[in-house]
N, C-alpha and C. Protein backbone atom coordinates (compact mmCIF):
# COMPACT_ATOMS: atom_id res chain seq x y z
N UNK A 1 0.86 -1.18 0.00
CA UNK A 1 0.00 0.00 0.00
C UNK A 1 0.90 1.24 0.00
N UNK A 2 0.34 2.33 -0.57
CA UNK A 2 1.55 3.20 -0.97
C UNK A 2 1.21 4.06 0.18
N UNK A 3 2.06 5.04 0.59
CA UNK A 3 2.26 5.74 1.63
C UNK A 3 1.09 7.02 1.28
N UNK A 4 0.10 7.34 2.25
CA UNK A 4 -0.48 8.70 2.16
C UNK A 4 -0.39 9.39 2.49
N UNK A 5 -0.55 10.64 2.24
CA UNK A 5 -0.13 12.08 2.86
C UNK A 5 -1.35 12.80 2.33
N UNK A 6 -1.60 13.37 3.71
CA UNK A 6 -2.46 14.49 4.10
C UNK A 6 -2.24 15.87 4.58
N UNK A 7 -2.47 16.98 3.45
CA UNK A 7 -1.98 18.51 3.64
C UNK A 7 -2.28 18.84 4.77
N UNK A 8 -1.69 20.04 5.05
CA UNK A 8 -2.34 20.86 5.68
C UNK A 8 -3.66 21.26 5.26
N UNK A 9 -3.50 21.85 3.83
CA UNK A 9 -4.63 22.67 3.13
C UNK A 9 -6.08 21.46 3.73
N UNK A 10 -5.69 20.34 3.31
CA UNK A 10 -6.89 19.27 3.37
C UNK A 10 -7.32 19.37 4.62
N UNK A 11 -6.42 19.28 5.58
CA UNK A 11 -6.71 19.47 6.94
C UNK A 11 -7.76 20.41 7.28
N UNK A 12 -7.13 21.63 7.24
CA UNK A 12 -8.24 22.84 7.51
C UNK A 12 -9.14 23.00 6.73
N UNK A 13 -9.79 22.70 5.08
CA UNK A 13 -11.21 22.52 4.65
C UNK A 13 -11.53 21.38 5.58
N UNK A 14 -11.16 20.68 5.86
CA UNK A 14 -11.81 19.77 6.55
C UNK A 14 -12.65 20.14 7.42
N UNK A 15 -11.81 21.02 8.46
CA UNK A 15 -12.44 21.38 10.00
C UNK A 15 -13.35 22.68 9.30
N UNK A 16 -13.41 23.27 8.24
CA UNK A 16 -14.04 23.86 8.11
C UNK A 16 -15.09 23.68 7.33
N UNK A 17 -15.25 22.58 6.35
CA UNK A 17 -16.49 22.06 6.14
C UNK A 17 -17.37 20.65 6.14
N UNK A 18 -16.80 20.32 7.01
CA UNK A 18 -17.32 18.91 7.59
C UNK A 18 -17.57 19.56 8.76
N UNK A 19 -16.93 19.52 9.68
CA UNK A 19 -17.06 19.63 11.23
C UNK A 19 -15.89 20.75 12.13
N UNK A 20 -16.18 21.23 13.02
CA UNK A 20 -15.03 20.91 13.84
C UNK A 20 -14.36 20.35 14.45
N UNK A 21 -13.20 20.23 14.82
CA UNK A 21 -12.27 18.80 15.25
C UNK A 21 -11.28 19.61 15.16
N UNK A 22 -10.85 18.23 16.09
CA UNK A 22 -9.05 18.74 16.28
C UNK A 22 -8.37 18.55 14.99
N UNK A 23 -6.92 18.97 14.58
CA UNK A 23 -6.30 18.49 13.45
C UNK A 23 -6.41 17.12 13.49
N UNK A 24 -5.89 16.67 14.49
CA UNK A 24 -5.56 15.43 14.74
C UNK A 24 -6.70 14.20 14.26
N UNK A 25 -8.02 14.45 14.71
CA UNK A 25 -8.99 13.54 14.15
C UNK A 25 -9.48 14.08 12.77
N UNK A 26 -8.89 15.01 11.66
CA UNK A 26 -9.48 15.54 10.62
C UNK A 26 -8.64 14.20 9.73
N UNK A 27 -7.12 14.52 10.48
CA UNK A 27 -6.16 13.65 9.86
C UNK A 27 -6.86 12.38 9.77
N UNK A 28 -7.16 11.65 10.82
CA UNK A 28 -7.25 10.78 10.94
C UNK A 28 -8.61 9.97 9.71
N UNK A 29 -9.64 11.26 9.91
CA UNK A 29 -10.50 11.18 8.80
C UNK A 29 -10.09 11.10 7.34
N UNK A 30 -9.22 11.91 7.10
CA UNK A 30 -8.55 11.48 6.11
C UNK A 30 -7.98 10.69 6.01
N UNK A 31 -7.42 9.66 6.55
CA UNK A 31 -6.55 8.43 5.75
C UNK A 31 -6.73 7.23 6.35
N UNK A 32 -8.56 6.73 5.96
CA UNK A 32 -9.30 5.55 6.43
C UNK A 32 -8.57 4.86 5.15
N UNK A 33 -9.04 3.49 5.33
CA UNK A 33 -8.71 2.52 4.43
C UNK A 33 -9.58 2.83 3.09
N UNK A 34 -10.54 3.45 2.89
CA UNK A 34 -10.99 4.00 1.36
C UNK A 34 -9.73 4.93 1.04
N UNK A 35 -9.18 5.84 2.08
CA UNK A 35 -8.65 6.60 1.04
C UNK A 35 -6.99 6.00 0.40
N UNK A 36 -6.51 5.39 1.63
CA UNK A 36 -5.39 3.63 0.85
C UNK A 36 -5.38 3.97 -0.66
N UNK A 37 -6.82 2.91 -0.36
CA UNK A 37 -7.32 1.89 -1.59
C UNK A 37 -7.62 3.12 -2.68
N UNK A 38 -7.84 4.47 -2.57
CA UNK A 38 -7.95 5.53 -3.78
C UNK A 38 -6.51 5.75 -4.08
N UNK A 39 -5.86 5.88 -2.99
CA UNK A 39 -4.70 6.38 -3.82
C UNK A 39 -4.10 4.82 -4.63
N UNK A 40 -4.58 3.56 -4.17
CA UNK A 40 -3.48 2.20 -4.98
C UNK A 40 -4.06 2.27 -6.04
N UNK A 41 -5.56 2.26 -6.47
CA UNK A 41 -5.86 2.91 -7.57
C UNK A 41 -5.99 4.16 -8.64
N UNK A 42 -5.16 5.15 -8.05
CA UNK A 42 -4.77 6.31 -8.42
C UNK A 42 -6.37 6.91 -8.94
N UNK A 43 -7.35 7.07 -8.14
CA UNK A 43 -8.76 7.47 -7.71
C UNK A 43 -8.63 9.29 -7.62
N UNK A 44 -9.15 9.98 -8.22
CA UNK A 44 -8.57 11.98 -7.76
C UNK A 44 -9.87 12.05 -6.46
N UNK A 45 -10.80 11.47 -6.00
CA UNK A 45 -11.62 11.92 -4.72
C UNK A 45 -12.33 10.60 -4.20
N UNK A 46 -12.97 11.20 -2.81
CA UNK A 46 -13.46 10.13 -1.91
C UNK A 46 -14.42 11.01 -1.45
N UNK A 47 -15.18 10.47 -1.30
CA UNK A 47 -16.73 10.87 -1.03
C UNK A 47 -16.61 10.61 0.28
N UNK A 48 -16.84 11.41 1.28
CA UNK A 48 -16.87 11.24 2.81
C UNK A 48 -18.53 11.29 3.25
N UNK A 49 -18.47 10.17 4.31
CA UNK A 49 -20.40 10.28 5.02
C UNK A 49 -20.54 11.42 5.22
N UNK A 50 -20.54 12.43 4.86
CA UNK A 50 -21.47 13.58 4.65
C UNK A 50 -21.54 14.06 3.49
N UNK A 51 -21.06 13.38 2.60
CA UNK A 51 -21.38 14.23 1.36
C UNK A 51 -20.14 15.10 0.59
N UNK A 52 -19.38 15.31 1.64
CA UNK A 52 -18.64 16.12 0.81
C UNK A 52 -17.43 15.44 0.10
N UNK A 53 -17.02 15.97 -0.84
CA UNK A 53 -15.69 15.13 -1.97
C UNK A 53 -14.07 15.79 -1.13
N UNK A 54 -13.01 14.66 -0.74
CA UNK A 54 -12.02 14.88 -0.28
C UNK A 54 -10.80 14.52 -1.65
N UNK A 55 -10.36 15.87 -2.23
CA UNK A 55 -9.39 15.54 -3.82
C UNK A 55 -8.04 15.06 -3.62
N UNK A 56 -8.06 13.93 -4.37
CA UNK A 56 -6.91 13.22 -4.16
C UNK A 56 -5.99 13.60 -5.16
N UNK A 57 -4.48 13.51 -5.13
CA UNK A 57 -3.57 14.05 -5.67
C UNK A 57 -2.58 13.15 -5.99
N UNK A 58 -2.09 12.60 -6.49
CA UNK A 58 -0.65 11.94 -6.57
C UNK A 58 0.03 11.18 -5.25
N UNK A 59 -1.20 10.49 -4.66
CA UNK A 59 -0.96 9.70 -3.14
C UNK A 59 -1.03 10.64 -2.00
N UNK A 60 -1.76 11.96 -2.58
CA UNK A 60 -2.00 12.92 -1.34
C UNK A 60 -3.38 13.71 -0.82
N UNK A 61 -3.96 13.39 -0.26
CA UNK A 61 -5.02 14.30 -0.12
C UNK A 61 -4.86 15.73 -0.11
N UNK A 62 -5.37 16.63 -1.09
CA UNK A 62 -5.15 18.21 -1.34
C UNK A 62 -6.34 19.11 -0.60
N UNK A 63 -7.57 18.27 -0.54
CA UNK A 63 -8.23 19.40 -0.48
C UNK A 63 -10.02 18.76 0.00
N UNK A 64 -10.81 19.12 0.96
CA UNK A 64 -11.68 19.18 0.71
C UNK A 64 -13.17 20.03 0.27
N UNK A 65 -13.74 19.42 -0.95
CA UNK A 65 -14.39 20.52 -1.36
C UNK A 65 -15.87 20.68 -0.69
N UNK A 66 -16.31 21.44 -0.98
CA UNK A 66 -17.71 22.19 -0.40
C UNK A 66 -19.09 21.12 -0.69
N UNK A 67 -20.11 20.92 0.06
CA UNK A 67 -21.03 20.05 0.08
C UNK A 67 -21.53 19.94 -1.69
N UNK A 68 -21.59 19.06 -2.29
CA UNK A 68 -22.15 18.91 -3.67
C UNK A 68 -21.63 19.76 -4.79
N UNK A 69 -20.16 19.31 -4.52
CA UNK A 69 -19.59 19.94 -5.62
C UNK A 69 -18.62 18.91 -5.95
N UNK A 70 -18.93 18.75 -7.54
CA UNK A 70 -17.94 17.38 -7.53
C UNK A 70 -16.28 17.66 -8.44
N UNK A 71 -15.34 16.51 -8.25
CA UNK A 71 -14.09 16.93 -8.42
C UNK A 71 -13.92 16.77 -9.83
N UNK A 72 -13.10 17.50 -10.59
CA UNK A 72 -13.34 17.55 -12.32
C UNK A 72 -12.14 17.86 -12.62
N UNK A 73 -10.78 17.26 -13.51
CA UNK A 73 -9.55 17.87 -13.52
C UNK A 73 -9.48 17.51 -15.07
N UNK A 74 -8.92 18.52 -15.76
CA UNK A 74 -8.53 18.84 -16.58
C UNK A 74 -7.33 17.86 -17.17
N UNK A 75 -6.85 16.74 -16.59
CA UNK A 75 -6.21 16.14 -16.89
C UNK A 75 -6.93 14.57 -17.10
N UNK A 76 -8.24 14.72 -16.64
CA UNK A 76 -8.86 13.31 -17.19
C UNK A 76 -9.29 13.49 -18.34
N UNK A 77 -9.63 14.78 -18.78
CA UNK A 77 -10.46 14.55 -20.36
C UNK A 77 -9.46 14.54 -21.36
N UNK A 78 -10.27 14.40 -22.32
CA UNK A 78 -9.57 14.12 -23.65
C UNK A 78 -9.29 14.96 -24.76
N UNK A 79 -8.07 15.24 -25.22
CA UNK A 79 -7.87 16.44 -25.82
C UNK A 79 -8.52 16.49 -26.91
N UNK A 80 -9.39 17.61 -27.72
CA UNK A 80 -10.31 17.25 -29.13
C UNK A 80 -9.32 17.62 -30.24
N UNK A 81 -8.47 18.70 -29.55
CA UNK A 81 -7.67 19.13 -30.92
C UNK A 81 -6.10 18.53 -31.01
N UNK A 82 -6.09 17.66 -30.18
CA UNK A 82 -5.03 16.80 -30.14
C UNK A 82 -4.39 16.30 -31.56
């Protein structure tokens, strides 16, 4: 299982739109065994029990986004004028 890492940045959307909490249990929210298994499958988000999308990065959690907004990167689509 590859090693995860969790920002700061991820940290504090966290406590600020999920819940409040210590760093310490935001962390901990971040790097359940779904989010592992996203990064061994190189997965860009994880849907957390409330709804909100936590963006995965290159084996790192970056960021969590705002209730019902989903994650979209410019590097999954497909170029037309390629």
């Amino acid at each position: 299982m590859p090693d995860l890492r969790i920002t700061p940045h991820a940290i504090q959307r966290f406590i600020e739109r999920v819940r409040v909490c210590t760093e310490q249990e935001a962390e901990e929210a971040l790097s359940t065994k779904a989010f592992h298994t996203a990064a061994t499958l190189g997965r860009c988000s994880v849907r957390l029990g409330s709804g909100h999308r936590a963006v995965m990065r290159n084996g790192a959690v970056i960021t969590v986004l705002p209730h019902g907004v989903h994650a979209i990167f410019a590097s999954t689509r497909t170029q037309r004028n390629a």
